[in-house]
Structures are given as C-alpha cells and as structure tokens.
N, C-alpha and C. Protein backbone atom coordinates (compact mmCIF):
# COMPACT_ATOMS: atom_id res chain seq x y z
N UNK A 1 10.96 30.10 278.90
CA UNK A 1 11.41 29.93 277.53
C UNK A 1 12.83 30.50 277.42
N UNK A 2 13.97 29.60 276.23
CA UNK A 2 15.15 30.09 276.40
C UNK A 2 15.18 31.59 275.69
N UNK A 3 15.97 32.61 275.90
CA UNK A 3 16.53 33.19 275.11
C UNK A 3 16.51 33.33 273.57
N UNK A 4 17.28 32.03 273.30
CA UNK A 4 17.49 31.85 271.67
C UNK A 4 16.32 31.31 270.77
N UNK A 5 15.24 30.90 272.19
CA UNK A 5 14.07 30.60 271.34
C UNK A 5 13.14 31.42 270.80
N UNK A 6 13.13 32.88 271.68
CA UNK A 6 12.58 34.08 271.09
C UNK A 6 12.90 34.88 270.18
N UNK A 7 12.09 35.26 269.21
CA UNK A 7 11.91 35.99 267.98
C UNK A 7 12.00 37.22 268.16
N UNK A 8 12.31 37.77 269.25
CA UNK A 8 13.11 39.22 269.59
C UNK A 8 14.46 39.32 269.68
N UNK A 9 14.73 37.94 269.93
CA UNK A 9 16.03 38.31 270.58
C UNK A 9 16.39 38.19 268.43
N UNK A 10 16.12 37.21 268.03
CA UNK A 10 16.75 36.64 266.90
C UNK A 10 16.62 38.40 265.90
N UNK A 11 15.36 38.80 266.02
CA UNK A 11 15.53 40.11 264.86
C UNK A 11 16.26 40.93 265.50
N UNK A 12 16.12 41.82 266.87
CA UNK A 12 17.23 42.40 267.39
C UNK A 12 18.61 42.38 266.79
N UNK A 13 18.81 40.93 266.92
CA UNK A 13 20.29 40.27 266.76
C UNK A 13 20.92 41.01 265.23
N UNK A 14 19.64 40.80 264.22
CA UNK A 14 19.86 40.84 262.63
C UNK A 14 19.87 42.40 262.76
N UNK A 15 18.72 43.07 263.84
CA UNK A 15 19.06 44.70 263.13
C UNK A 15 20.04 45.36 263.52
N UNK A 16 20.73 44.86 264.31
CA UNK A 16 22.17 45.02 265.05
C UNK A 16 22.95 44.87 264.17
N UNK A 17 23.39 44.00 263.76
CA UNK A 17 24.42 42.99 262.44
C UNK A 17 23.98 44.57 261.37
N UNK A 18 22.84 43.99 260.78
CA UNK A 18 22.39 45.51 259.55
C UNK A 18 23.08 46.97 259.94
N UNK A 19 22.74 47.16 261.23
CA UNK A 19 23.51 48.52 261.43
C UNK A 19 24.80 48.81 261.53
N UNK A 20 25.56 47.38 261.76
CA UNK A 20 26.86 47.39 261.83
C UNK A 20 27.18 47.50 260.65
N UNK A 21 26.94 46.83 260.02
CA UNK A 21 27.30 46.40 258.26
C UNK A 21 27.24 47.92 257.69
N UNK A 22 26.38 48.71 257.89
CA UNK A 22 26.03 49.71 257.12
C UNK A 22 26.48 50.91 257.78
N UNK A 23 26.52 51.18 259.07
CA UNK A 23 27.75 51.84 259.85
C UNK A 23 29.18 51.82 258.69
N UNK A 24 29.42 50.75 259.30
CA UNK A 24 31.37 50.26 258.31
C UNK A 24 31.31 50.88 257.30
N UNK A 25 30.29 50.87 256.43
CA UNK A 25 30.35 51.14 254.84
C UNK A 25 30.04 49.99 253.98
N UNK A 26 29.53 48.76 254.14
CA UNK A 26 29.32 48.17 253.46
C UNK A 26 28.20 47.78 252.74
N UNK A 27 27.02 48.68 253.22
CA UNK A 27 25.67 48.77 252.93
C UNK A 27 26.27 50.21 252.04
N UNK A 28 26.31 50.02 250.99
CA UNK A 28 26.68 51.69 250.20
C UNK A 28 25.02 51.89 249.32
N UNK A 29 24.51 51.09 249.29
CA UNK A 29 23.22 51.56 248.63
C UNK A 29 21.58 51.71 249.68
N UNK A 30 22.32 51.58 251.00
CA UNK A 30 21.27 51.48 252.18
C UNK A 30 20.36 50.62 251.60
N UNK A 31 20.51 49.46 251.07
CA UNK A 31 19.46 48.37 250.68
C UNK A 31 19.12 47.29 251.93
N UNK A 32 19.86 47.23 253.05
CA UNK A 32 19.79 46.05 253.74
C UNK A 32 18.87 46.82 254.70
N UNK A 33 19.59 48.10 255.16
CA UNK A 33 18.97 49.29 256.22
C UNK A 33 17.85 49.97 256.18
N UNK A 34 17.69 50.30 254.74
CA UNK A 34 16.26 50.91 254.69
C UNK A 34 15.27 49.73 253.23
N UNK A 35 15.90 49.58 252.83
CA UNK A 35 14.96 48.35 251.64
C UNK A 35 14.31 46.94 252.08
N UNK A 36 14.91 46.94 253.15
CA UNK A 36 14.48 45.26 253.50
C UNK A 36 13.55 45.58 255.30
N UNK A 37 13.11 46.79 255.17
CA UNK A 37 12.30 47.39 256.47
C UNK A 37 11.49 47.80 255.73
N UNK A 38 9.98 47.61 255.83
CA UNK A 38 9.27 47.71 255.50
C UNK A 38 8.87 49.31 255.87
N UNK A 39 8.69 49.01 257.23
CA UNK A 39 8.63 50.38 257.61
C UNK A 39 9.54 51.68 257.41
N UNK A 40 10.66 51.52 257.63
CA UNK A 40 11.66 52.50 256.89
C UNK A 40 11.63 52.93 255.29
N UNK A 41 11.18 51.62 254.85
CA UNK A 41 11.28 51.89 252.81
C UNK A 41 10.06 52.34 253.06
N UNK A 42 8.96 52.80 253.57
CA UNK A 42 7.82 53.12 253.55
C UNK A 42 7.85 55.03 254.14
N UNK A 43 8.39 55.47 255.32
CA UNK A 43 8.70 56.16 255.80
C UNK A 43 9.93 57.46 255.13
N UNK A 44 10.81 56.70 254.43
CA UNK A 44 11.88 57.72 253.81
C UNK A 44 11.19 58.24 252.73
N UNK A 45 9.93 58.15 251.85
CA UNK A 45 10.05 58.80 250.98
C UNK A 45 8.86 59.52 251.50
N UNK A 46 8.73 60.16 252.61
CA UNK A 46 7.85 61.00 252.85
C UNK A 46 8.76 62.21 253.49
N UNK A 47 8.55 63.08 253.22
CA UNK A 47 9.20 64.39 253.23
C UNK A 47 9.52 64.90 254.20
N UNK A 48 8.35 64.83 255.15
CA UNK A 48 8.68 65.21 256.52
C UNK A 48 9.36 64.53 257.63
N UNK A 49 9.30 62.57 256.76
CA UNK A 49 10.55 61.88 257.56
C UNK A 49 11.44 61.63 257.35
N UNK A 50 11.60 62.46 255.88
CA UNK A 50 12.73 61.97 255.41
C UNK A 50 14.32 62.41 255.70
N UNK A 51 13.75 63.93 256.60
CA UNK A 51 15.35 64.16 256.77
C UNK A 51 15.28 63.87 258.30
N UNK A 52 14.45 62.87 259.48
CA UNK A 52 15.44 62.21 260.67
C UNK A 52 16.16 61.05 259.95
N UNK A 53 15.36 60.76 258.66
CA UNK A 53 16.71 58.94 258.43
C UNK A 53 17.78 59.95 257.58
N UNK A 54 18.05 60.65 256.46
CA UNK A 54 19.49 60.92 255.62
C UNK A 54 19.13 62.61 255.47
N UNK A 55 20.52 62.30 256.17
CA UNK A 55 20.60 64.08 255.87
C UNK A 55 21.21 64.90 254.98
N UNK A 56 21.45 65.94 255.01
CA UNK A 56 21.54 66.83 253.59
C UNK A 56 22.28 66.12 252.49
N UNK A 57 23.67 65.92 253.34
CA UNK A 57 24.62 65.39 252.25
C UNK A 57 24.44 64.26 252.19
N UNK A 58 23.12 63.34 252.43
CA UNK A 58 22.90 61.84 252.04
C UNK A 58 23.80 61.07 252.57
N UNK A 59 23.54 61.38 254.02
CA UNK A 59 24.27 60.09 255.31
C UNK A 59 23.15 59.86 256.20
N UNK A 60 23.60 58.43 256.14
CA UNK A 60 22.22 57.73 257.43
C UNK A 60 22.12 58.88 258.87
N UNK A 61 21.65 59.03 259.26
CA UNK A 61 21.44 59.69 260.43
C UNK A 61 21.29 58.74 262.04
N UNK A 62 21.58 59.01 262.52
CA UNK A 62 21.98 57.79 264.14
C UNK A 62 19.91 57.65 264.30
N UNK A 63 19.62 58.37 263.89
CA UNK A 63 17.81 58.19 264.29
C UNK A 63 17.39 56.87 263.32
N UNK A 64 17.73 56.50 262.16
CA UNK A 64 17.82 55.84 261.20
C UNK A 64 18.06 54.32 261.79
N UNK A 65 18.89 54.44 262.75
CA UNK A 65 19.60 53.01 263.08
C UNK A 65 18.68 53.02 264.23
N UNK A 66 18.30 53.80 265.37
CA UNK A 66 17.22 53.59 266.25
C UNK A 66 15.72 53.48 265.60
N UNK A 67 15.38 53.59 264.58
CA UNK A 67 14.16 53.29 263.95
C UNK A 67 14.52 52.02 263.27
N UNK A 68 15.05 51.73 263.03
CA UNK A 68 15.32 50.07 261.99
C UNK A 68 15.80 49.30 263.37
N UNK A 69 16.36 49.47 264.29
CA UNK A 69 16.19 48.25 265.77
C UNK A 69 14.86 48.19 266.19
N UNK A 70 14.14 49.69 266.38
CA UNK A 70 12.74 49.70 267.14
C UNK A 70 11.79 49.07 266.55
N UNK A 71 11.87 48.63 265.09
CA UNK A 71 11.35 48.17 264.41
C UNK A 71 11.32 46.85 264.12
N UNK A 72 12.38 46.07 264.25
CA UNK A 72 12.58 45.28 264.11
C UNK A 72 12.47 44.62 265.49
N UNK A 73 12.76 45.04 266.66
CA UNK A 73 12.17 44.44 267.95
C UNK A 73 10.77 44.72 268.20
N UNK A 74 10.06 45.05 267.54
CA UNK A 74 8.62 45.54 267.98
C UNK A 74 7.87 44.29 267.22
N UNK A 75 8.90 43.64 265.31
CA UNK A 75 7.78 42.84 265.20
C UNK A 75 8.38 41.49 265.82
N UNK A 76 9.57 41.37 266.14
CA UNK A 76 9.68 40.40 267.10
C UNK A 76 9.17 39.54 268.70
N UNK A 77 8.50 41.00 269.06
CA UNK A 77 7.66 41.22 269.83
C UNK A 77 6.11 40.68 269.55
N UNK A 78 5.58 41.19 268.88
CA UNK A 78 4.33 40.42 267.68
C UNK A 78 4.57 39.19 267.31
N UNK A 79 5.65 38.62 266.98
CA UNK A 79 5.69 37.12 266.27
C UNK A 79 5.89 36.70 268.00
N UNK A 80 6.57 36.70 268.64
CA UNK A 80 6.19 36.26 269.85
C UNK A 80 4.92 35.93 270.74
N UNK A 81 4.30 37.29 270.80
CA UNK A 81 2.82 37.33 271.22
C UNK A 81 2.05 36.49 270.48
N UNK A 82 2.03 36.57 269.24
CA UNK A 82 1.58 35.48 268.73
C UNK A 82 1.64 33.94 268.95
N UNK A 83 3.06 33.70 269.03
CA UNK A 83 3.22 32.19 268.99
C UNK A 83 2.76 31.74 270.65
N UNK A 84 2.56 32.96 271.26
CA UNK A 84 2.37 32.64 272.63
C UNK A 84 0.84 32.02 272.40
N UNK A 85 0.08 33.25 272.04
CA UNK A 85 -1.64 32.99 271.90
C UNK A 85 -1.39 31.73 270.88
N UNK A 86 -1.00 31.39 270.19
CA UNK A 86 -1.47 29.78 269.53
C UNK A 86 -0.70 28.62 270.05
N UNK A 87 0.30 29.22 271.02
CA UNK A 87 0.44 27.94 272.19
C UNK A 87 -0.66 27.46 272.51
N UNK A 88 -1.14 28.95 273.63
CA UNK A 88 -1.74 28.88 274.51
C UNK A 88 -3.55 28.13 274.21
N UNK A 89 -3.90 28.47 272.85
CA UNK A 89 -4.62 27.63 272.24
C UNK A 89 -4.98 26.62 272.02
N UNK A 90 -3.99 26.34 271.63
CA UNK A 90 -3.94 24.82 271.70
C UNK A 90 -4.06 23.52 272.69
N UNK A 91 -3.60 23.74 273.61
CA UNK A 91 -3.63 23.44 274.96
C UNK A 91 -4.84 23.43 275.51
C-alpha cells in the first residue's frame, strides 16, 4: 500500500502542520492544539496533567506537541487497522 494512502501518514502530516502553526504563534487561543484533540481537551483540565501541557506562565510546553503527534498517529494507526480488518473481510 502507497504511503499517501495511509491514515497515519495523513494525521501525522496535520499534527505536524498544528504544531507548527501554534509553535509560530498563530494558534493564540491553543484551539487547533489542544480543542480539536480529544484527548488533550480531555487531559488539560485535570490537574495533575495539566502542568506537562502549559506551564506556569501559560506556554505550551514541548510535552504538549509530543502528546498531540502521539495522538494523532496512534488513531491513525486504528483507522488503518481497521480498514485493514474490513478489507480483509470482505474478501
């Protein structure tokens, strides 16, 4: 299977782009970085995780951007496995 046909490579791709964007400064309300991750908007408002993603003075933290890739390649990983088993089904 190519490359561009996998659903890892494609979210990878996007949480890369997100971290760049929000690196630069153009994510100023961390909406793309932590609002549109399920797991991250789920994770920051718990106390004890909340200071590896923003720290004191309310800056993303570099753990922040390795949890929103790991995350985003893990369900790319899943939509893959999946489309594999209902290939493979079918057949």
């Amino acid at each position: 299977m190519s490359l561009f046909r996998k659903a890892t490579f494609w979210f990878s791709l996007v949480s890369i782009l997100v971290c760049v964007l929000n690196y630069m400064g153009n994510d100023d309300k961390n909406i793309l970085l932590i609002g549109f991750n399920p797991f991250l908007n789920a994770v920051v408002y718990e106390q004890s995780f909340r200071s590896w993603i923003i720290g004191a003075d309310d800056v993303i933290r570099p753990t922040a951007y390795l949890l929103h890739f790991a995350s985003f390649f893990l369900t790319g990983a899943i939509v893959d496995i999946l489309s594999y088993v209902f290939r493979r089904r079918e057949k």
